[in-house]
PDB file of N, CA and C in Angstrom:
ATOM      1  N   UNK A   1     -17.566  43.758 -50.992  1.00  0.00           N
ATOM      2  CA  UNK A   1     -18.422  43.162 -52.024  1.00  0.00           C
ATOM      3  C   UNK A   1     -17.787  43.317 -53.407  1.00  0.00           C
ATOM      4  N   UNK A   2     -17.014  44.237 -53.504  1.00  0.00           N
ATOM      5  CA  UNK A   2     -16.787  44.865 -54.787  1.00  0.00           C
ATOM      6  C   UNK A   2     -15.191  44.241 -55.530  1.00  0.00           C
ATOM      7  N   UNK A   3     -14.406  43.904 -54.325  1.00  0.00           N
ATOM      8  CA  UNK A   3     -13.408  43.412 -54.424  1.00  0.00           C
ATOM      9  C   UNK A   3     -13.653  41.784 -54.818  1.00  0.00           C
ATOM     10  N   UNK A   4     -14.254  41.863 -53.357  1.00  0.00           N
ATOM     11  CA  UNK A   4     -15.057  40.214 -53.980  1.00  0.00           C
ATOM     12  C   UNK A   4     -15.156  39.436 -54.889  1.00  0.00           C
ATOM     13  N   UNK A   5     -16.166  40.164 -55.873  1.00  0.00           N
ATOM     14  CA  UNK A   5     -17.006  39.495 -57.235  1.00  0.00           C
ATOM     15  C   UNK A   5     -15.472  39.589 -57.846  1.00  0.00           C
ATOM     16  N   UNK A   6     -14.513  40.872 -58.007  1.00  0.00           N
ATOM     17  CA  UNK A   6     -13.525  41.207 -58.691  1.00  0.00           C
ATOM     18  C   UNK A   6     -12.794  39.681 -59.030  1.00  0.00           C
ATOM     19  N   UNK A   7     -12.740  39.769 -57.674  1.00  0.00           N
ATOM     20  CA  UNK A   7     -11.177  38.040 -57.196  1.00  0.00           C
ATOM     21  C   UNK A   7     -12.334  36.926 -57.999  1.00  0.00           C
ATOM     22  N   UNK A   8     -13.497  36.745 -57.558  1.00  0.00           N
ATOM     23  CA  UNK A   8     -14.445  35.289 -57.724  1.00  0.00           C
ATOM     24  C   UNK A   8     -14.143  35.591 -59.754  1.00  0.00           C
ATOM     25  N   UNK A   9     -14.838  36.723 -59.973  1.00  0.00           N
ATOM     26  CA  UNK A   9     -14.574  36.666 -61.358  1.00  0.00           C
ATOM     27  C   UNK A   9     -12.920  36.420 -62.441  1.00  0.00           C
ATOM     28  N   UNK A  10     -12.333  36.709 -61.569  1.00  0.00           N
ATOM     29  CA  UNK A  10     -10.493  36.021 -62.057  1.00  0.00           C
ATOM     30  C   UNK A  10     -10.840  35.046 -61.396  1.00  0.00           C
ATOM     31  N   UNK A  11     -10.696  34.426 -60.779  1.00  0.00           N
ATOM     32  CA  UNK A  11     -11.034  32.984 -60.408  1.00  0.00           C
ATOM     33  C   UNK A  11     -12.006  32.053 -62.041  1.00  0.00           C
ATOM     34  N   UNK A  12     -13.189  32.574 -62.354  1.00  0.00           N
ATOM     35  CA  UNK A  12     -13.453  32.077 -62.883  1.00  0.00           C
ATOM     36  C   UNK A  12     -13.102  32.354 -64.473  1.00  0.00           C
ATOM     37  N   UNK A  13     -12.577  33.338 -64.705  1.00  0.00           N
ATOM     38  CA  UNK A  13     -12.091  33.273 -66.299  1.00  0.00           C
ATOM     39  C   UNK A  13     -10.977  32.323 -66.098  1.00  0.00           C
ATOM     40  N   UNK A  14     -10.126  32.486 -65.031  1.00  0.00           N
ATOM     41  CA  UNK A  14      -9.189  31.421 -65.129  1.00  0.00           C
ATOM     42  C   UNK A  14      -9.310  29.996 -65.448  1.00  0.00           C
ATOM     43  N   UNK A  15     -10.950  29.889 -65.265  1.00  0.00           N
ATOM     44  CA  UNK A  15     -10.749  28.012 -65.889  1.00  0.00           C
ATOM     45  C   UNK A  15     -11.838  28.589 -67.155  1.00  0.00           C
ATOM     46  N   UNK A  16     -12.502  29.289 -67.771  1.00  0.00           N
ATOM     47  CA  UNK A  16     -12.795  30.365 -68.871  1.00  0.00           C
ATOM     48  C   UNK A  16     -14.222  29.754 -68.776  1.00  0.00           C
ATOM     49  N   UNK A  17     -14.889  29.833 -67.443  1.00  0.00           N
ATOM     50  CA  UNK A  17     -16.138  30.027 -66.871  1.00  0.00           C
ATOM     51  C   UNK A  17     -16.512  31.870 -67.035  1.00  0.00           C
ATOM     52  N   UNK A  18     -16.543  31.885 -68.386  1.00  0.00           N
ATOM     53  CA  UNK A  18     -16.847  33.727 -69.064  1.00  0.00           C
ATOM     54  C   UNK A  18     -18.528  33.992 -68.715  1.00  0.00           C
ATOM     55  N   UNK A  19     -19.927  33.390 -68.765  1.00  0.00           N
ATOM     56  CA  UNK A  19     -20.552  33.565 -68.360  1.00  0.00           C
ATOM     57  C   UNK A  19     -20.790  34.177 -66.638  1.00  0.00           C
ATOM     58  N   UNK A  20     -20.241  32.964 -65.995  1.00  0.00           N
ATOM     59  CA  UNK A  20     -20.708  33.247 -64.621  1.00  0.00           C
ATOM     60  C   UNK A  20     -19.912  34.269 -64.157  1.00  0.00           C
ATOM     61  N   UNK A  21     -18.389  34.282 -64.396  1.00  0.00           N
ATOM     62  CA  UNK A  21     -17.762  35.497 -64.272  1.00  0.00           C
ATOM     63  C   UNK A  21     -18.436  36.913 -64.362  1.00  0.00           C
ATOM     64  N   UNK A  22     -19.124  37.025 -65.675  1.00  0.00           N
ATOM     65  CA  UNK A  22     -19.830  38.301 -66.129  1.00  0.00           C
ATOM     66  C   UNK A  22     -21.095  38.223 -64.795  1.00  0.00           C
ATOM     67  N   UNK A  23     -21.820  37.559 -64.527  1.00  0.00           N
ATOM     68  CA  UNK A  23     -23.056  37.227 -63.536  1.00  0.00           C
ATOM     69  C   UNK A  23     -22.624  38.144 -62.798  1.00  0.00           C
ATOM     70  N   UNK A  24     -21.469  37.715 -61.982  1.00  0.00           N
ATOM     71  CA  UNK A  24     -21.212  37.980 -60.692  1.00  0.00           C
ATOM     72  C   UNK A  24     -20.737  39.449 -60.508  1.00  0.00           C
ATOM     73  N   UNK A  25     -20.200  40.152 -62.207  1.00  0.00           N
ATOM     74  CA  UNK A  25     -19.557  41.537 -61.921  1.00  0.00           C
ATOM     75  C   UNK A  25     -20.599  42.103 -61.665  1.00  0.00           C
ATOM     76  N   UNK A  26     -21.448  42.030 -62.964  1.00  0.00           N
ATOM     77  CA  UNK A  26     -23.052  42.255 -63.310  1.00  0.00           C
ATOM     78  C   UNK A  26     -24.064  42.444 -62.125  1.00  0.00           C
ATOM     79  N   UNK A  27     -23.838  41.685 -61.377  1.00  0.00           N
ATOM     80  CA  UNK A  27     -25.024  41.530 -60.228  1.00  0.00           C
ATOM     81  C   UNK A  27     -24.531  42.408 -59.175  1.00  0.00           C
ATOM     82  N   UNK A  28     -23.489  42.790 -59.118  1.00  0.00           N
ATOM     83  CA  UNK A  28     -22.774  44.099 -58.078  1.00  0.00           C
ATOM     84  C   UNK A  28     -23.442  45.269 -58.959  1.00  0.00           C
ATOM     85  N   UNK A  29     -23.623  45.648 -60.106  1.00  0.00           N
ATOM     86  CA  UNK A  29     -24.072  46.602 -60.649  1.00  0.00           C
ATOM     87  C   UNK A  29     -22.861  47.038 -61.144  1.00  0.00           C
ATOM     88  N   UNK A  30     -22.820  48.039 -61.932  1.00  0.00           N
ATOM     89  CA  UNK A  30     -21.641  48.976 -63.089  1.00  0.00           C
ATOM     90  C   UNK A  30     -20.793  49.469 -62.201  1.00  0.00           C
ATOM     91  N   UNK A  31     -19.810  49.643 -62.382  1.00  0.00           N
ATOM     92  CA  UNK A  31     -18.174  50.251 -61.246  1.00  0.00           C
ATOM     93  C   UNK A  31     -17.788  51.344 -62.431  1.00  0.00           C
ATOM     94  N   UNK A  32     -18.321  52.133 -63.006  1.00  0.00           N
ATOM     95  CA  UNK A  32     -17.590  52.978 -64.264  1.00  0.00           C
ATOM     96  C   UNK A  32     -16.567  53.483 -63.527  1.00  0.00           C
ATOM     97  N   UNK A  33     -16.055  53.640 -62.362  1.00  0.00           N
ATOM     98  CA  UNK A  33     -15.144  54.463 -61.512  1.00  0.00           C
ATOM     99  C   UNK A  33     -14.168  53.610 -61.331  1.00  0.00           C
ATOM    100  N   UNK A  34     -13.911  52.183 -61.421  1.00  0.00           N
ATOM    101  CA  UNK A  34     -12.977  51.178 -60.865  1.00  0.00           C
ATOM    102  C   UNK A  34     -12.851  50.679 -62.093  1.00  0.00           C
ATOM    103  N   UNK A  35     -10.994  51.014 -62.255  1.00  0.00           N
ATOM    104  CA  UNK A  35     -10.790  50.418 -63.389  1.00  0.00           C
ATOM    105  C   UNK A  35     -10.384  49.224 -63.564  1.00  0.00           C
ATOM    106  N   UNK A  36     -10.102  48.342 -62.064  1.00  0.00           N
ATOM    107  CA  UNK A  36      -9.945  46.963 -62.248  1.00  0.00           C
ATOM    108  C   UNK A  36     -11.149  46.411 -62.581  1.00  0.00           C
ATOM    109  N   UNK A  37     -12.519  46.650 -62.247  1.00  0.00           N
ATOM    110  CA  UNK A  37     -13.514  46.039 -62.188  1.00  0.00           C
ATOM    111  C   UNK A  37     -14.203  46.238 -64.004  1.00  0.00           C
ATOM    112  N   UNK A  38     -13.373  47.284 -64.515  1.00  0.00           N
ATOM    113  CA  UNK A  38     -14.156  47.709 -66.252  1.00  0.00           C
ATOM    114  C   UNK A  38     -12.974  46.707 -66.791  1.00  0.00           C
ATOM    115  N   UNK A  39     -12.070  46.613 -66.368  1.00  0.00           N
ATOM    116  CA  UNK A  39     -11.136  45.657 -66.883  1.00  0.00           C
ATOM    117  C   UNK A  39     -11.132  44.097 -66.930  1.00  0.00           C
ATOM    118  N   UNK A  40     -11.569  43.961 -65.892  1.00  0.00           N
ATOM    119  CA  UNK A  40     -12.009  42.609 -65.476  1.00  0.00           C
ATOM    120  C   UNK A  40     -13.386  42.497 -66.407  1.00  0.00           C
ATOM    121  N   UNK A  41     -14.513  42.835 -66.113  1.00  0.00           N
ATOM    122  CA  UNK A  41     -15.630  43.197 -66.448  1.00  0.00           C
ATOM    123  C   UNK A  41     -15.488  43.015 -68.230  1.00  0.00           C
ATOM    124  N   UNK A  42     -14.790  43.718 -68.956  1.00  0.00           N
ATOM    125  CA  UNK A  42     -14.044  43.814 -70.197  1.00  0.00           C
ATOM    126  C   UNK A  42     -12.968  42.485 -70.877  1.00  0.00           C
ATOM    127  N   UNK A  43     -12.847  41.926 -69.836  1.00  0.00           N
ATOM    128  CA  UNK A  43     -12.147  40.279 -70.040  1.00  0.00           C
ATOM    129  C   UNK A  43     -12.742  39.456 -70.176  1.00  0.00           C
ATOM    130  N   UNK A  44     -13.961  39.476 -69.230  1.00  0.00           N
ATOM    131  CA  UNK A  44     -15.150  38.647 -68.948  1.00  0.00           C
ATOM    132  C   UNK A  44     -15.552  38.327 -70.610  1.00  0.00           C
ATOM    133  N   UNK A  45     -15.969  39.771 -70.921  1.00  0.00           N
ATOM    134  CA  UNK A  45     -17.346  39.772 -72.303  1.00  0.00           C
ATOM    135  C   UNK A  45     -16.109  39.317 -73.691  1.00  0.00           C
ATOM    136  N   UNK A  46     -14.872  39.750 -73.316  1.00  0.00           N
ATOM    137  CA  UNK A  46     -14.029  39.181 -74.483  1.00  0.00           C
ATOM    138  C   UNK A  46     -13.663  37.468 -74.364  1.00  0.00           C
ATOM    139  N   UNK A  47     -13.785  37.473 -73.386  1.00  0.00           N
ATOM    140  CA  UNK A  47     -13.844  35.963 -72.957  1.00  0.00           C
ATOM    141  C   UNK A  47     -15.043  34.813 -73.409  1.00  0.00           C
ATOM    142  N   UNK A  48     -16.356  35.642 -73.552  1.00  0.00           N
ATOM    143  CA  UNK A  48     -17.167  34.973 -74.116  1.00  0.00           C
ATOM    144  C   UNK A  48     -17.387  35.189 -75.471  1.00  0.00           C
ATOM    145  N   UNK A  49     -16.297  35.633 -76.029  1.00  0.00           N
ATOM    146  CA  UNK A  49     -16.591  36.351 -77.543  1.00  0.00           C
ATOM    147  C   UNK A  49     -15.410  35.472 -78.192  1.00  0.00           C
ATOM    148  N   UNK A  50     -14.734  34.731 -77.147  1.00  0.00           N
ATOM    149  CA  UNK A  50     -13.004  33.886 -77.327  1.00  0.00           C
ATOM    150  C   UNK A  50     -12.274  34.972 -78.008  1.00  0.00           C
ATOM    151  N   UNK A  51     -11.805  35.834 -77.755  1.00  0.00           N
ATOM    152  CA  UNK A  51     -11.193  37.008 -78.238  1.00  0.00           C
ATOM    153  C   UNK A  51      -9.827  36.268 -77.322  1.00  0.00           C
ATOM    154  N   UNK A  52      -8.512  35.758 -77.964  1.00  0.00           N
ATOM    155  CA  UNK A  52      -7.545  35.663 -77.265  1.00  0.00           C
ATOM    156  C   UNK A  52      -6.675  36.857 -77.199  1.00  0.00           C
ATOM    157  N   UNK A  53      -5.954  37.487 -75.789  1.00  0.00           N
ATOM    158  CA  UNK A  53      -5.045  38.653 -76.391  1.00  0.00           C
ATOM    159  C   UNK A  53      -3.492  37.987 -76.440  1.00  0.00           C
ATOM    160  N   UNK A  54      -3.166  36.850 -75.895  1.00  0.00           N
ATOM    161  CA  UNK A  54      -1.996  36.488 -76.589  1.00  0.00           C
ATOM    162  C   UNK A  54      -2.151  36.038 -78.180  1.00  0.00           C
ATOM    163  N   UNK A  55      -2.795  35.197 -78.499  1.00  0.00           N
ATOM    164  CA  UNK A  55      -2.691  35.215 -79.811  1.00  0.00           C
ATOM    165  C   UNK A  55      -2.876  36.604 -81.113  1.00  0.00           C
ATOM    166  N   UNK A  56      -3.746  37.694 -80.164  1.00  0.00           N
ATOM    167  CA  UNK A  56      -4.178  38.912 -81.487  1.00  0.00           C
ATOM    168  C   UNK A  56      -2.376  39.435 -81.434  1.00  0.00           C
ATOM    169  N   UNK A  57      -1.983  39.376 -80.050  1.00  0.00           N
ATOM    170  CA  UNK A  57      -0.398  40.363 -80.124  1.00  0.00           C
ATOM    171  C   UNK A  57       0.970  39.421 -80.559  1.00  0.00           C
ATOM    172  N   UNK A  58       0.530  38.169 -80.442  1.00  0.00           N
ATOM    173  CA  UNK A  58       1.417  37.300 -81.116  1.00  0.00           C
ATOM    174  C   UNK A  58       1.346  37.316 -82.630  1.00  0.00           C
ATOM    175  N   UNK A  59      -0.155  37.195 -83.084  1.00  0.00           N
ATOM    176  CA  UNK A  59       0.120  37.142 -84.712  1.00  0.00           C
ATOM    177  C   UNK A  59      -0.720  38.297 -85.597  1.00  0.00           C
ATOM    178  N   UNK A  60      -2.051  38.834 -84.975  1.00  0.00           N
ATOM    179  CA  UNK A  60      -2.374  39.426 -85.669  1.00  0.00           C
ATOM    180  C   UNK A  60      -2.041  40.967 -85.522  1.00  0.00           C
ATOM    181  N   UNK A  61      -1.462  41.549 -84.739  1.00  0.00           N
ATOM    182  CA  UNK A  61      -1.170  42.760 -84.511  1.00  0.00           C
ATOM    183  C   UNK A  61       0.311  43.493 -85.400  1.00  0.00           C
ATOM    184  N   UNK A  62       0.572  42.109 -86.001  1.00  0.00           N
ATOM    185  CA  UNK A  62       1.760  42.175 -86.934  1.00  0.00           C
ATOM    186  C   UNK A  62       1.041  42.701 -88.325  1.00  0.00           C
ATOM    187  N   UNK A  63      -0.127  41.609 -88.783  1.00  0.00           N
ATOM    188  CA  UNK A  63      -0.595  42.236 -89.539  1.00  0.00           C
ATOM    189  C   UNK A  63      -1.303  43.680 -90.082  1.00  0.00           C
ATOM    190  N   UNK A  64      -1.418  44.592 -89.177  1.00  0.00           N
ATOM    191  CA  UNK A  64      -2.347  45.635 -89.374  1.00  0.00           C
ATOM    192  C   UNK A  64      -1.350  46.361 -89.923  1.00  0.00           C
ATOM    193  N   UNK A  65      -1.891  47.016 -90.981  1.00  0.00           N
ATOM    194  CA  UNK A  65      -1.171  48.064 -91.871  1.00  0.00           C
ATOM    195  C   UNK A  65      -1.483  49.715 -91.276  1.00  0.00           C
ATOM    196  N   UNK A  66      -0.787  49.830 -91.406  1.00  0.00           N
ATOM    197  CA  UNK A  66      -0.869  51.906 -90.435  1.00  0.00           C
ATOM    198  C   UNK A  66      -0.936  52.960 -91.497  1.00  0.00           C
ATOM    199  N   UNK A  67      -0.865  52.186 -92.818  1.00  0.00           N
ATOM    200  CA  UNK A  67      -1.256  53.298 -93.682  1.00  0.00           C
ATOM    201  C   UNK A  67      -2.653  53.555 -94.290  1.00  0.00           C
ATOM    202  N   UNK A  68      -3.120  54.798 -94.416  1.00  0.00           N
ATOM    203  CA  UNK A  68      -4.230  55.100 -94.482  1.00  0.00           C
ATOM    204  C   UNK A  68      -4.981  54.289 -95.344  1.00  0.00           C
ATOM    205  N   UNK A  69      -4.253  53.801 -96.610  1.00  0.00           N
ATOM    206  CA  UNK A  69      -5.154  53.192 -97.560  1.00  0.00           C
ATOM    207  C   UNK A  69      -5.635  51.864 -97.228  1.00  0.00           C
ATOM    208  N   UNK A  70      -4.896  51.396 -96.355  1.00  0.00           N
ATOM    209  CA  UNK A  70      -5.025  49.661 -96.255  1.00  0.00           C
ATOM    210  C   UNK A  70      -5.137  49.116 -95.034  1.00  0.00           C
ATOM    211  N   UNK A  71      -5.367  50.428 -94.082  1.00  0.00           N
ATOM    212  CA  UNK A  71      -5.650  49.716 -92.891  1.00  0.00           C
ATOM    213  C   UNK A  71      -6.657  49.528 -92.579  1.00  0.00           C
ATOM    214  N   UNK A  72      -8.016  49.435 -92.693  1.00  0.00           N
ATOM    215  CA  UNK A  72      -9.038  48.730 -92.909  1.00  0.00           C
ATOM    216  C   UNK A  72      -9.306  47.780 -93.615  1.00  0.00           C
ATOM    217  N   UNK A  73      -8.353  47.548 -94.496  1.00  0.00           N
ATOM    218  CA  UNK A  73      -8.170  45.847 -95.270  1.00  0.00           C
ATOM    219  C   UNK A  73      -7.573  45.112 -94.343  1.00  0.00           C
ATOM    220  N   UNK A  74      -6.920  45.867 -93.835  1.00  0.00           N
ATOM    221  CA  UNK A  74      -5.941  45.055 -92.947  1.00  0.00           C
ATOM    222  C   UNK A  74      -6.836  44.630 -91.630  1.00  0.00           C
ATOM    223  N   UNK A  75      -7.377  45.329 -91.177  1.00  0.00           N
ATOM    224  CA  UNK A  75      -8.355  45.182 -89.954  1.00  0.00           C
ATOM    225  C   UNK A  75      -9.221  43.664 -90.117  1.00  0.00           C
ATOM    226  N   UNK A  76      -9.830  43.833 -91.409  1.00  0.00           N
ATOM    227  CA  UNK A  76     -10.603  42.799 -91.945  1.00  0.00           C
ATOM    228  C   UNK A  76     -10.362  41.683 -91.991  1.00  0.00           C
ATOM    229  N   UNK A  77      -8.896  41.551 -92.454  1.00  0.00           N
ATOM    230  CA  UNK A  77      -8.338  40.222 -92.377  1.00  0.00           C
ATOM    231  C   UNK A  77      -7.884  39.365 -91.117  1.00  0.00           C
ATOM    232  N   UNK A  78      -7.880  40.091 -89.597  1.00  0.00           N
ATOM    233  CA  UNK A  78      -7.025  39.687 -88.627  1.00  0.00           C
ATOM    234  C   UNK A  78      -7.967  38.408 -88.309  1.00  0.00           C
ATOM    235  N   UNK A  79      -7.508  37.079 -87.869  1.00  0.00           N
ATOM    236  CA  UNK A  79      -8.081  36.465 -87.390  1.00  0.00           C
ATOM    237  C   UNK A  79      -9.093  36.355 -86.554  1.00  0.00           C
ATOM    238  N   UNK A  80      -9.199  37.046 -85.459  1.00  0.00           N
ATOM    239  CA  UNK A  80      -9.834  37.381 -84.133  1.00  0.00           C
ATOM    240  C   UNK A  80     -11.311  38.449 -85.027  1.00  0.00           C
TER     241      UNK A  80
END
C-alpha cells in the first residue's frame, strides 16, 4: 500500500497533478519513518506552492548572501 501511493504519487507530480498526488500520500496516513514517502510527500506540497528546485539552484541560490548582515535581505529577494 505504502509503496503504492509512493509510485501513483511520482506518477502524478510528473504531469504536476500536485493535489491528487498529496490525496493519495495523505489517505495512507503520515510515514514520519519513511523517508521516501516525507520526501515525496514534501514534493507534492512544494509542488502545489510551484516552488521549482531547478530554477531556486539554477538562479536563486546564487543570490543568498552568507553574511550575517544581509542574509535575510538576501532571502527576501529570491524569486521563489
Amino acid at each position: 500500500e505504502e509503496a503504492s501511493a509512493i509510485d501513483q504519487a511520482l506518477t502524478l507530480l510528473s504531469s504536476d497533478e500536485c493535489d491528487k498526488a498529496i490525496d493519495i500520500l495523505e489517505d495512507i496516513g503520515r510515514r514520519p519513518k519513511n523517508p521516501v514517502y516525507l520526501q515525496v510527500l514534501a514534493s507534492a506540497y512544494a509542488c502545489r506552492a510551484n516552488f521549482n528546485e531547478i530554477e531556486f539552484l539554477a538562479t536563486d541560490i546564487e543570490a543568498i548572501d552568507t553574511d550575517a548582515t544581509d542574509f535575510f535581505k538576501s532571502l527576501s529577494i529570491l524569486s521563489l
